[in-house]
Protein backbone atom coordinates (compact mmCIF):
# COMPACT_ATOMS: atom_id res chain seq x y z
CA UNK A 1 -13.50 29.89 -52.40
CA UNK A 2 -11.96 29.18 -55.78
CA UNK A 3 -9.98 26.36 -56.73
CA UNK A 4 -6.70 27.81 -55.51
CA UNK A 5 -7.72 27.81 -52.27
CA UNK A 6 -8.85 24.16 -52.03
CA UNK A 7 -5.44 22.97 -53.58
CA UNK A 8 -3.72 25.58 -50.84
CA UNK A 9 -5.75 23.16 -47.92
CA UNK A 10 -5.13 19.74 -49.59
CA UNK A 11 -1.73 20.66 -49.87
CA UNK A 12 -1.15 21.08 -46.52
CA UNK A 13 -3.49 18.59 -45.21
CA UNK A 14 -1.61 16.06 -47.00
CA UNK A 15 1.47 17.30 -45.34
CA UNK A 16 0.41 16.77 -41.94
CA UNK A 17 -0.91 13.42 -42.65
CA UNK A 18 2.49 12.13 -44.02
CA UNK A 19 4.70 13.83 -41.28
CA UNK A 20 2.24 12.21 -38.38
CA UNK A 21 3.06 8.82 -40.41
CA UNK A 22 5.82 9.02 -39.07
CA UNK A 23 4.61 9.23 -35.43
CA UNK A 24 5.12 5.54 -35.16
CA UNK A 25 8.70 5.56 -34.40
CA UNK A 26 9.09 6.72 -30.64
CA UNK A 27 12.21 8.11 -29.43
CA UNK A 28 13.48 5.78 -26.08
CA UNK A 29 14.44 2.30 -25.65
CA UNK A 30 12.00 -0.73 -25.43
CA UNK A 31 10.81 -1.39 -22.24
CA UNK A 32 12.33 -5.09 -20.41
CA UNK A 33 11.98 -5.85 -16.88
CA UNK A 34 15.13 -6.18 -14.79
CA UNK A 35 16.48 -9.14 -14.24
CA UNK A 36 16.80 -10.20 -10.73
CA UNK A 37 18.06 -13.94 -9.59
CA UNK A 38 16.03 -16.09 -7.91
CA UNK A 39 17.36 -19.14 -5.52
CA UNK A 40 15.49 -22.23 -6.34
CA UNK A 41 14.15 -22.75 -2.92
CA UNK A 42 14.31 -20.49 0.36
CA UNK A 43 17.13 -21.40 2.56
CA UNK A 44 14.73 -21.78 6.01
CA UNK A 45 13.09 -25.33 5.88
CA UNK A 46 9.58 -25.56 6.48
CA UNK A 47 7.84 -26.15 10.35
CA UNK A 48 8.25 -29.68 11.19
CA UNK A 49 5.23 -31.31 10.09
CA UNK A 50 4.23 -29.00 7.46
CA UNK A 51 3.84 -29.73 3.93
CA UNK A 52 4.66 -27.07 0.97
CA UNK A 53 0.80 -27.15 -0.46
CA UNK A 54 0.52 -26.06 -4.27
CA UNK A 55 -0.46 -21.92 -4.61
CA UNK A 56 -3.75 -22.69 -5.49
CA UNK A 57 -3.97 -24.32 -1.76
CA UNK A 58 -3.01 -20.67 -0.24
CA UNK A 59 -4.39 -18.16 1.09
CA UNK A 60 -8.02 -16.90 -0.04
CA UNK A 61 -7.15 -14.12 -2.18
CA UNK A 62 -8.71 -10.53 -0.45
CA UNK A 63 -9.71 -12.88 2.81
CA UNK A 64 -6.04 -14.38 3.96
CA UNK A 65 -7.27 -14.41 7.76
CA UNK A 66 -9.98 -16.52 7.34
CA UNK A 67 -7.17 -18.98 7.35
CA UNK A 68 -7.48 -18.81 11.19
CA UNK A 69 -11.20 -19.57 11.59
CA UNK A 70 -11.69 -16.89 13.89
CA UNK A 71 -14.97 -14.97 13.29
CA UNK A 72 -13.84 -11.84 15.62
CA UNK A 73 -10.90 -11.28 13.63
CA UNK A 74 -13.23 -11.92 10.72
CA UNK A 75 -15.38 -9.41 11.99
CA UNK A 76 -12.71 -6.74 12.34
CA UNK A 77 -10.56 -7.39 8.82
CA UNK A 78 -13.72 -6.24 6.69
CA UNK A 79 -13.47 -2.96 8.60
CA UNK A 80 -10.08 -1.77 7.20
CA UNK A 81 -10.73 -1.50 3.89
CA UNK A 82 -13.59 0.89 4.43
CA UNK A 83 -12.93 2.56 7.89
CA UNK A 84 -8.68 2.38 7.44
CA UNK A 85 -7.97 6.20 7.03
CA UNK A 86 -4.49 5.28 5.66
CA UNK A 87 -6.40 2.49 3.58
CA UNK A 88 -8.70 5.37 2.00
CA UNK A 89 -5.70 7.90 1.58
CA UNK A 90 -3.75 5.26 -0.52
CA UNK A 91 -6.77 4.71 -2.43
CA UNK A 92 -7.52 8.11 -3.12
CA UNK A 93 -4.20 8.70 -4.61
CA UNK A 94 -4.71 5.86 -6.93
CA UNK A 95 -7.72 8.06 -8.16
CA UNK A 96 -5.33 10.86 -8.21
CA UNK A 97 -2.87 8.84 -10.30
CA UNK A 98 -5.66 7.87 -12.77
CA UNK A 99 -7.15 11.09 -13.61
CA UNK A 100 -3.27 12.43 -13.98
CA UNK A 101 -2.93 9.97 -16.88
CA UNK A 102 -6.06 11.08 -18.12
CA UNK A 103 -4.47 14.67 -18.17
CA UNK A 104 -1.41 13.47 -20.17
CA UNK A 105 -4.11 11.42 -22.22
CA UNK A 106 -5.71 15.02 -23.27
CA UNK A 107 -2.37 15.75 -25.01
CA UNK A 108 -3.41 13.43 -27.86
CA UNK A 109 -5.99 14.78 -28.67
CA UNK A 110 -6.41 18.98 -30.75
CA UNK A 111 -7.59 21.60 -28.64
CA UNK A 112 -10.89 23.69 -30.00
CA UNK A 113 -11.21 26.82 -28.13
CA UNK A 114 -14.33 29.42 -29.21
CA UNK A 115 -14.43 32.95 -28.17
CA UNK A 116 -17.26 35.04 -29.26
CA UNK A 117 -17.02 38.91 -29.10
CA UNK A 118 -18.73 42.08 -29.12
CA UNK A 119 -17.64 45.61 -29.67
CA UNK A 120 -18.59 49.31 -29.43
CA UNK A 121 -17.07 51.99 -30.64
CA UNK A 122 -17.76 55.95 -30.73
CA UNK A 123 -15.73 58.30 -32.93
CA UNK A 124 -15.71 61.04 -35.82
CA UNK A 125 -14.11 62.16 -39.31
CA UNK A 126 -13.56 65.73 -40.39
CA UNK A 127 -12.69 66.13 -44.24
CA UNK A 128 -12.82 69.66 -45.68
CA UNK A 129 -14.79 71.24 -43.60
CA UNK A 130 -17.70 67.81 -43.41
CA UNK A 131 -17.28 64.98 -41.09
CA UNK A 132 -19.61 62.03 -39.76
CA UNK A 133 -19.78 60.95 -36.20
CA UNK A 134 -21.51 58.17 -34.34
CA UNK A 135 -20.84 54.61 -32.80
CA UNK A 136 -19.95 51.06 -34.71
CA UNK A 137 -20.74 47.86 -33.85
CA UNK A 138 -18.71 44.86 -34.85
CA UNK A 139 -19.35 41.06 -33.86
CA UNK A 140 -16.86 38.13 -34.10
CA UNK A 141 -17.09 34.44 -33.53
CA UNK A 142 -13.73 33.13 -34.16
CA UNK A 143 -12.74 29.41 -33.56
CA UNK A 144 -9.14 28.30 -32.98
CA UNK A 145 -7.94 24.48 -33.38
CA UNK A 146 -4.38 23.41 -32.61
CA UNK A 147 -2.85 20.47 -32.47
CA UNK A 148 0.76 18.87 -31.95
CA UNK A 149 1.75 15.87 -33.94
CA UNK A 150 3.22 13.08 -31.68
CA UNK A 151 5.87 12.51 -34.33
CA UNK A 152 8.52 11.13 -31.31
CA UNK A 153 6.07 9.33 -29.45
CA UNK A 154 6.67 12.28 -26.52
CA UNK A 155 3.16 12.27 -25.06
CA UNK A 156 2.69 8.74 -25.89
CA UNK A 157 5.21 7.88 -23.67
CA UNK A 158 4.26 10.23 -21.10
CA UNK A 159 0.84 8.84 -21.30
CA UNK A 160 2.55 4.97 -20.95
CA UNK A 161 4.78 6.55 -17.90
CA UNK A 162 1.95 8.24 -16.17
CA UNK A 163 -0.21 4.85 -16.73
CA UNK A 164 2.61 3.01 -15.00
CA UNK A 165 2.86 5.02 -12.31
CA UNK A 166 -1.18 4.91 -12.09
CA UNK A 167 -0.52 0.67 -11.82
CA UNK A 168 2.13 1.22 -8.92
CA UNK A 169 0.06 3.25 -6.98
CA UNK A 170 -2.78 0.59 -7.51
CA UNK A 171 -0.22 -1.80 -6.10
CA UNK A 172 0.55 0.64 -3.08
CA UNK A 173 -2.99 0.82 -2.30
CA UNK A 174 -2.86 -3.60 -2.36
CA UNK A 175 0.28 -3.04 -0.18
CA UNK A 176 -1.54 -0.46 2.21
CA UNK A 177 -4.05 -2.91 2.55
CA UNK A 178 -2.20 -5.69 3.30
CA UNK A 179 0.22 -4.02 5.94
CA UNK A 180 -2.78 -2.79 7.92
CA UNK A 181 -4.59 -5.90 7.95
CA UNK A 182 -1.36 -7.53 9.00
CA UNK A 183 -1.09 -4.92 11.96
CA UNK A 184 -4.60 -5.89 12.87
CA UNK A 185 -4.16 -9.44 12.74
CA UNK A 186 -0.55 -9.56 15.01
CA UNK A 187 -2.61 -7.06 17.23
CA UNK A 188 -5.34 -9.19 17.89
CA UNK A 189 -2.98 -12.29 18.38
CA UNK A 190 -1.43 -10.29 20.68
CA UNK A 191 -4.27 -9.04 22.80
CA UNK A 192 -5.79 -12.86 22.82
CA UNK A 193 -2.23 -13.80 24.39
CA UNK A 194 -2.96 -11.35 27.10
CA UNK A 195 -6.21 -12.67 27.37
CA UNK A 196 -4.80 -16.11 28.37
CA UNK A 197 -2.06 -14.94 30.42
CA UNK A 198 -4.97 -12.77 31.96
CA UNK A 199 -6.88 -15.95 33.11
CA UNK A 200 -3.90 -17.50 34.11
CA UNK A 201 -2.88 -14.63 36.72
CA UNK A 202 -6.58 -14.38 37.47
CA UNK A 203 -6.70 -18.55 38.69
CA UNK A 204 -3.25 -17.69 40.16
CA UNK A 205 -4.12 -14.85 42.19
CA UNK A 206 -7.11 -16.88 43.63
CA UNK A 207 -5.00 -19.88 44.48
CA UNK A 208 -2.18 -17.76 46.13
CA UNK A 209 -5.65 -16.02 48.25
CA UNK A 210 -5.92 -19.44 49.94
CA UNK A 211 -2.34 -20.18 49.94
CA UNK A 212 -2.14 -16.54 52.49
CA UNK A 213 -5.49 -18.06 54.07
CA UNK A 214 -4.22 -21.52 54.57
CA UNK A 215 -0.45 -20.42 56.04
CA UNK A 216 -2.44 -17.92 58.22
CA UNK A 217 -4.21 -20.56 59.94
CA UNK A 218 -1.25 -22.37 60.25
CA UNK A 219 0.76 -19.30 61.74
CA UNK A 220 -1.98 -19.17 64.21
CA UNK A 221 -1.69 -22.99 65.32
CA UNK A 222 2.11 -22.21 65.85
CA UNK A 223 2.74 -24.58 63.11
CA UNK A 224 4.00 -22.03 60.03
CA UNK A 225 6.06 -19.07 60.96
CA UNK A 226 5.60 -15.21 60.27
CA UNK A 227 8.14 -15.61 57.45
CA UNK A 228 5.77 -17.92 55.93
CA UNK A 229 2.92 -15.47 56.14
CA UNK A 230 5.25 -12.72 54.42
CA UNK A 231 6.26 -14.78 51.32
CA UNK A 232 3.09 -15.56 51.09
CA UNK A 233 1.04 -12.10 51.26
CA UNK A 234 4.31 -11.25 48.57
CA UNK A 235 3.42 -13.97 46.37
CA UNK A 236 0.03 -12.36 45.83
CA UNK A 237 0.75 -8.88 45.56
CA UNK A 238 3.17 -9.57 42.83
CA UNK A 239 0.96 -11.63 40.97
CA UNK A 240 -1.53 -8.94 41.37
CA UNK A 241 1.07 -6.30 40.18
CA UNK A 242 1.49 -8.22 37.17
CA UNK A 243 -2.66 -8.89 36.40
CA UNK A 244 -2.73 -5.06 36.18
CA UNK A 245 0.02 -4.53 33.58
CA UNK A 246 -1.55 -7.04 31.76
CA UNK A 247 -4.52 -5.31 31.92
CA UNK A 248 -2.86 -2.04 30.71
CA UNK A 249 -1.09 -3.50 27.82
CA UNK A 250 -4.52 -5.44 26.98
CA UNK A 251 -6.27 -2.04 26.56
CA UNK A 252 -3.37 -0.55 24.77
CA UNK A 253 -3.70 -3.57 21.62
CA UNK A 254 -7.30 -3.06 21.72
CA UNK A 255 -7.51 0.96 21.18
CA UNK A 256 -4.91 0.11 18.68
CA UNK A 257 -7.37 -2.28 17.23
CA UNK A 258 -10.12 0.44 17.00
CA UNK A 259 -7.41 3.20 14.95
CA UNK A 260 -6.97 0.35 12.72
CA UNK A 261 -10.61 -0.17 11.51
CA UNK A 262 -11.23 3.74 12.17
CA UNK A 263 -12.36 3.92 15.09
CA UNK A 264 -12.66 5.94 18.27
CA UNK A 265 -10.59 3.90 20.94
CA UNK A 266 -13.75 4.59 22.91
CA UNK A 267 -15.91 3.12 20.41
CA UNK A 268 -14.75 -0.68 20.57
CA UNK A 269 -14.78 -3.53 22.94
CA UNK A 270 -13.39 -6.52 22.11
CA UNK A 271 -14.48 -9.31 24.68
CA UNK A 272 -12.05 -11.42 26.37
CA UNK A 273 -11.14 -14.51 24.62
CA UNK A 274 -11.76 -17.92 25.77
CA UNK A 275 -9.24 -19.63 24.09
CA UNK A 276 -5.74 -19.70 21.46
CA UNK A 277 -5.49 -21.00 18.22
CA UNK A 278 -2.97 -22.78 16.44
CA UNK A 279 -0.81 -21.26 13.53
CA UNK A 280 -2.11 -22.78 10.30
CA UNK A 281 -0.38 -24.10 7.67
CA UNK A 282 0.80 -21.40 4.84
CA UNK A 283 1.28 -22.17 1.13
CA UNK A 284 4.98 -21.02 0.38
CA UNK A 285 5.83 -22.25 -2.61
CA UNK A 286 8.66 -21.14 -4.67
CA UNK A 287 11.09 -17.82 -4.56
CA UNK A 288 10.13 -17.06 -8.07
CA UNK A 289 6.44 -17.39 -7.41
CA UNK A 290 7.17 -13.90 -4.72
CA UNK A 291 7.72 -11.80 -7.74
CA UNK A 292 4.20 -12.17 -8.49
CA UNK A 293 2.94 -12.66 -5.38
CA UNK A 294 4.10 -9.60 -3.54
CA UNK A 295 2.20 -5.96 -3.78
CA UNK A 296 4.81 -3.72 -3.08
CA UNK A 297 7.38 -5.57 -5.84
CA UNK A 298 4.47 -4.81 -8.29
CA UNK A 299 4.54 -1.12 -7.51
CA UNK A 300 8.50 -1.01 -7.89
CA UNK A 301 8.49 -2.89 -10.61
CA UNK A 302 6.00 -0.36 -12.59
CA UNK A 303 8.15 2.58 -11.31
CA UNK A 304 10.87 1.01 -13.14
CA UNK A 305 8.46 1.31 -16.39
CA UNK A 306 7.48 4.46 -16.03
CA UNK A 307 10.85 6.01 -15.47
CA UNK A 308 12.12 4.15 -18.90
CA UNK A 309 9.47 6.05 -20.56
CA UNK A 310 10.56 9.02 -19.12
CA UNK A 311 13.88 8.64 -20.61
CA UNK A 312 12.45 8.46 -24.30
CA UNK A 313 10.33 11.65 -23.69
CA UNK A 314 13.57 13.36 -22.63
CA UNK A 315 15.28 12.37 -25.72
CA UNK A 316 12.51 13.52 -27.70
CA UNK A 317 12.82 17.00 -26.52
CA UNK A 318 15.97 17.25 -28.95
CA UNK A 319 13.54 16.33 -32.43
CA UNK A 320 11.72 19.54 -33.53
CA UNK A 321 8.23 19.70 -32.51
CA UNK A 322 4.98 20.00 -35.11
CA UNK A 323 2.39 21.83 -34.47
CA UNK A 324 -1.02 22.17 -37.09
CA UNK A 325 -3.14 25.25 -36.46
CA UNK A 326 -6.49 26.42 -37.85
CA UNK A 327 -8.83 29.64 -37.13
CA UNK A 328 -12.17 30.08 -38.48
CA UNK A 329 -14.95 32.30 -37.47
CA UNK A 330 -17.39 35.10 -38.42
CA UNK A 331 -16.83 38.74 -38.70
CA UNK A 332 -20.00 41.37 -39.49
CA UNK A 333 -20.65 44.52 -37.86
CA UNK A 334 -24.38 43.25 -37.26
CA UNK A 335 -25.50 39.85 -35.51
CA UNK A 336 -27.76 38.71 -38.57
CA UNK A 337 -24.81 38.88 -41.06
CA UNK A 338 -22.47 36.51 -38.49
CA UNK A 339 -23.93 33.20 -41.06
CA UNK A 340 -23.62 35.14 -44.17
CA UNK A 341 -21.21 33.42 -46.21
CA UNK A 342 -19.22 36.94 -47.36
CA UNK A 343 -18.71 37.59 -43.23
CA UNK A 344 -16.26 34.11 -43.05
CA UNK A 345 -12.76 34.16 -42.19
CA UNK A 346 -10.24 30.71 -41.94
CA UNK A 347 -6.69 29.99 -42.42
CA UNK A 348 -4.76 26.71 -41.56
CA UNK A 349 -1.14 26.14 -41.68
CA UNK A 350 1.47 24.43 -40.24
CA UNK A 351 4.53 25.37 -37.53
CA UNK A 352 7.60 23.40 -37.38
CA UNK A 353 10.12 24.59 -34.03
CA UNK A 354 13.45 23.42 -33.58
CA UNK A 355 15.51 24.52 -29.85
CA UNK A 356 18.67 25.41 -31.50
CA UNK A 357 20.55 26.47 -27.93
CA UNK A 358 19.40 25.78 -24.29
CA UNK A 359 22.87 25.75 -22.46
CA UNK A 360 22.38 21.84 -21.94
CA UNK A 361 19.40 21.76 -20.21
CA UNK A 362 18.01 18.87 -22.43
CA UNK A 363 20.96 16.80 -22.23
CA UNK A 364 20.71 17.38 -18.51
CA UNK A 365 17.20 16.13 -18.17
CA UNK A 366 18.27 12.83 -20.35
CA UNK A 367 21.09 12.54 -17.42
CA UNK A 368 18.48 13.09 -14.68
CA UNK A 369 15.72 10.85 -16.27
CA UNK A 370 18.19 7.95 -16.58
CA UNK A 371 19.71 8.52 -12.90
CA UNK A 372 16.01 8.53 -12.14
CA UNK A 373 15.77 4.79 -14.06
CA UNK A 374 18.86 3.19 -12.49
CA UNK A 375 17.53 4.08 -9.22
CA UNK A 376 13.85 2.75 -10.19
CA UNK A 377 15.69 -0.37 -10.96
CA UNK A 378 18.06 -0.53 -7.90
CA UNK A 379 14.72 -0.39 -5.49
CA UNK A 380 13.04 -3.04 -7.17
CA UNK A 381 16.13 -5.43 -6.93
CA UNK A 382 16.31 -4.44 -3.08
CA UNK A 383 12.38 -4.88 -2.75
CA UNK A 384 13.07 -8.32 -4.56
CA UNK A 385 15.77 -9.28 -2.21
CA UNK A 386 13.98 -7.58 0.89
CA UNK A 387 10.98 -9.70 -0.02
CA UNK A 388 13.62 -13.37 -0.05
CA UNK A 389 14.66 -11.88 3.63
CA UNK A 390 11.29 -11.67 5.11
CA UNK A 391 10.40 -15.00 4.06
CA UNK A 392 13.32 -16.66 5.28
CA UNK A 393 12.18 -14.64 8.05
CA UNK A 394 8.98 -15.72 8.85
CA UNK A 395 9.85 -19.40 8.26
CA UNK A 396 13.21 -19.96 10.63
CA UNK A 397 11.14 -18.19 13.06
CA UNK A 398 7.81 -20.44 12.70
CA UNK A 399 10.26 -23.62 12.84
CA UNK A 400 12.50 -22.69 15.75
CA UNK A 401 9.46 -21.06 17.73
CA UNK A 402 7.21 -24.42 16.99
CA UNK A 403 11.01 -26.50 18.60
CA UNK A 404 10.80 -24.37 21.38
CA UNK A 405 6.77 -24.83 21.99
CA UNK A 406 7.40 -28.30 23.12
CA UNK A 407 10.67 -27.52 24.77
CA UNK A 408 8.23 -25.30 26.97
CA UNK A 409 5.40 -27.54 27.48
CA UNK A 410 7.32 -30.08 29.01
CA UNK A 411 8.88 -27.32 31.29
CA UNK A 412 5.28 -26.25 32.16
CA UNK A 413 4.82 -30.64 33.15
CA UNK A 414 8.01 -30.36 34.78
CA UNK A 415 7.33 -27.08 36.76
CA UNK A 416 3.84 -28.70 37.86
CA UNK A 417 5.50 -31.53 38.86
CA UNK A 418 7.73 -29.94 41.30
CA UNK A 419 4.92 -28.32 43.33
CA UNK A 420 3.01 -31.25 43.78
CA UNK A 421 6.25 -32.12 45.46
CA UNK A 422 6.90 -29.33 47.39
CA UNK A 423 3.08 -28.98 48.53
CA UNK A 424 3.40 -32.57 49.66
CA UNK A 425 7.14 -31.86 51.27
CA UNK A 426 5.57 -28.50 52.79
CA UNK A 427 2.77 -30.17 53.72
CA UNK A 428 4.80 -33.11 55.79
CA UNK A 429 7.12 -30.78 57.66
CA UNK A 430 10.23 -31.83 55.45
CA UNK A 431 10.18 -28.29 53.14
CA UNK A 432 10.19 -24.44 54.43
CA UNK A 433 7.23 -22.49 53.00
CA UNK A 434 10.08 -20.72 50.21
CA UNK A 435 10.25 -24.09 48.65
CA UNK A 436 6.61 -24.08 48.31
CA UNK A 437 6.44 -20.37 46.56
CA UNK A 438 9.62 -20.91 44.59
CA UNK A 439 7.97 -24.04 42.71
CA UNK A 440 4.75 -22.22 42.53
CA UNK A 441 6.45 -19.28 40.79
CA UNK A 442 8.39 -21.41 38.81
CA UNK A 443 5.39 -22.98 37.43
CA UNK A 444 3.79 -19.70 36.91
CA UNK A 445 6.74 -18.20 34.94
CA UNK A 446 6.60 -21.58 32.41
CA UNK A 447 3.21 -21.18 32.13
CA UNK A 448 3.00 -17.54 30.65
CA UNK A 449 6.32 -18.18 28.56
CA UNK A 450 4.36 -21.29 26.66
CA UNK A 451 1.33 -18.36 26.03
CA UNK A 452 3.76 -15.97 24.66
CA UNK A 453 5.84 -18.56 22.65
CA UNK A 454 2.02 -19.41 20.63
CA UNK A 455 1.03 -15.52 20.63
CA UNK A 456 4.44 -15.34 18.79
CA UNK A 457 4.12 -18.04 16.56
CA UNK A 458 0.36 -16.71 15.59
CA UNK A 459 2.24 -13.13 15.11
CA UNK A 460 5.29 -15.10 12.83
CA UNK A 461 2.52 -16.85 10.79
CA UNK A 462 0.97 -13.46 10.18
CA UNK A 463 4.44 -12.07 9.12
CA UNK A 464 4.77 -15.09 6.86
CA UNK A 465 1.82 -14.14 4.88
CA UNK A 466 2.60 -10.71 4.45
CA UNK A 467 5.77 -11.33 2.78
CA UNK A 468 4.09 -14.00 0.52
CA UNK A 469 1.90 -11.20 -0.51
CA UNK A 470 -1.39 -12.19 1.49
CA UNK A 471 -2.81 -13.88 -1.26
CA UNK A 472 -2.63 -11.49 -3.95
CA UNK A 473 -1.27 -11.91 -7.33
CA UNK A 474 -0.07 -9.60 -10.15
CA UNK A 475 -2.96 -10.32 -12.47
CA UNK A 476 -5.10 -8.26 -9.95
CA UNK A 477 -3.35 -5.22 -11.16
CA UNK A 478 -5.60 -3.05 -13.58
CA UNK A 479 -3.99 -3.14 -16.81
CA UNK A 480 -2.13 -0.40 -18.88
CA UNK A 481 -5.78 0.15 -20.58
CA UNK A 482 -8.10 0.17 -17.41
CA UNK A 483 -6.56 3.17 -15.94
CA UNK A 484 -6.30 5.21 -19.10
CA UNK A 485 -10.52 4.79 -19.06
């Protein structure tokens, strides 16, 4: 190779190097997140006696229902993350969204391809009357390098979009995990308010057994009538009625249960509870805390990103594209000579291409890719605002539910009240047997409405900490760098 040759590489070595200089300018607008405004407070008040703790006083991060002290419902949240078949779909499309960026990531880099070969070939020449004949071998080992200069920053902003869109669906997998463990959590609630309304019915039904007994023996002294005996025996088949659809609806929440932590609804069976908790006290802190506090905001928020990258590849697309290419190899017509320096072939050079006409189909993908942006950014105001509404929610329905707790227990001491009356009325001659059943059904109906008012507050609390974001927080995101690894 004489000295021609070197200057003929240098040169356009050299050239490469100070056009991909250049590669530090990227075509597309800096990245900002949307604004969105933020009320300095929510509107609901707190729950009367509740005080606004500081975030660090919140919910365990990864463990928000431990908050309830309940080591069944501890037992069943560990299962969704690893049993939740939604859980493991959202996940595995966060592995899909990482190795796509990894894909995009290749771009970078030149591509080296080899391809050895081997021919045979059988022929013959005839010159004035004498000719040869026979077969010739020929080997080849040639090795092509390419490689296109990011001079717009085109793949390094599909690499930044595709690593934003890898961070969202990390977010959606935080947010998949979060909405199922709130579905577990309002499920169980629910099914241990069934429990107690199923004790309730069960201590009813045996009282109105010796209420039927008791009027009985009185219709056969001639002291009650047959009317008494019929509201009576209807008293207890109704309450008996209603035992069984609890019982139905019970079994229902608890084969839910079992889907939720992947499961068989054959395969689990929760024991009846004992007793109900009370709603604990949630850290809510302030509005402009949610943005950060909130999965699914995250993942809108990082859609937003990616799409403005999106637009800056589309502009790039009108900036001519450079492209370096090399080829070296070996050429002998026996294997042995494939090293030999006289059997060598290269060349390098350089390619430079320019879209002079494409009937607007460039412009039209910088129209599409900003329509794509604007509506990025118009889902992650209405996730914002979405996420002020649930809130607000959560909290005028904790406060008015907790008012109209009491208002029920004193109905329930009200309600007992007025049979003790009407037993001791009934009891005296002075009262029909109705006035008897209508206070005892009175009482009943109070009763199961104070159960269902604290199953719904549980179920409001549970709502409450899903829109706060159960605990997690936008530093748990993997960074820009983590899923390009």
């Amino acid at each position: 190779m004489n000295d021609r040759h070197y200057r003929q590489i240098i040169a356009t070595v050299a050239l490469g190097i100070v056009v991909a200089g250049t590669s530090a300018c990227a075509i597309g607008t800096t990245y900002h997140r949307p604004d969105v405004p933020s009320p300095p407070a929510f509107r609901e008040s707190l729950p009367e006696g509740w005080t606004d703790a500081q975030p660090s006083d919140g919910a365990p991060r990864g463990e928000w229902w431990t908050l309830y002290k309940d080591s069944g419902l501890d037992e069943l949240e560990s299962q969704v993350a690893i049993s939740n078949q939604n859980v493991l779909a959202a996940e595995a499309q966060f592995r899909a969204a990482k190795a796509a960026v990894g894909v995009t990531r290749a771009d970078e880099f030149p591509s080296v391809s080899v391809s050895p070969a081997a021919t045979v070939s059988n022929g013959s020449t005839r010159l004035f009357g004498t000719g040869t004949s026979g077969s010739r071998q020929q080997y080849s080992i040639p090795i092509d390098a390419s490689y296109q200069a990011d001079v717009w920053g085109s793949i390094r902003r599909s690499v930044a979009a595709n690593a934003a869109t890898a961070q969202a669906s990390a977010a959606d997998l935080e947010n998949a995990r979060l909405l199922y463990e709130s579905d577990l959590a309002s499920d169980y609630f629910q099914l241990q308010g069934l429990d107690a309304e199923q004790r309730l019915l069960d201590a009813a039904v045996q009282s109105y057994e010796r209420s039927l007994e008791l009027t009985r023996d009185r219709f056969q002294g001639g002291v009650a009538s047959m009317s008494d005996v019929a509201l009576a025996e209807t008293q207890l088949e109704t309450a008996r009625a209603q035992l069984t659809d609890v019982g139905i609806a019970r079994a229902q929440f608890e084969h839910a249960i079992a889907v939720l932590t992947g499961r068989t609804p054959s395969a689990l069976a929760i024991p009846p509870s004992t007793t109900q908790i009370v709603p604990p006290v949630v850290s809510v802190g302030l509005p402009s805390t949610l943005l950060q506090r909130r999965p699914d905001i995250a993942a809108a928020e990082r859609r937003v990103a990616a799409a403005n990258q999106q637009i800056g590849v589309a502009k790039a697309a009108f900036y001519p594209a450079l492209t370096f290419g090399a080829n070296a190899g070996s050429d002998a017509a026996a294997i042995a000579d494939l090293l030999t320096t006289p059997t060598r072939i290269w060349s390098v050079g350089v390619q430079v291409a320019e879209t002079l006409f494409d009937g607007g189909k460039r412009r039209a993908r910088v129209r599409l890719s900003q329509a794509d942006y604007d509506d990025a950014v118009a889902t992650y105001k209405q996730t914002v605002l979405t996420g002020f509404e649930q809130v607000d929610d959560a909290l005028v329905e904790l406060r008015r539910l907790a008012q109209e707790a009491d208002i029920a227990a004193r109905a329930v001491a009200a309600a007992q009240q007025s049979l003790d009356l009407a037993n001791i009325q009934y009891q005296g001659g002075l009262v029909s047997y109705l006035q008897v059943v209508t206070a005892q059904n009175s009482l009943l109906q109070n009763q199961r409405s104070a159960i269902e008012i604290l199953t719904r507050r549980l179920v409001a609390s549970v709502s409450l900490i899903q829109a706060l974001g159960g605990g997690w927080d936008a530093t748990q995101l993997p960074s820009s760098q983590q899923v390009r690894r």
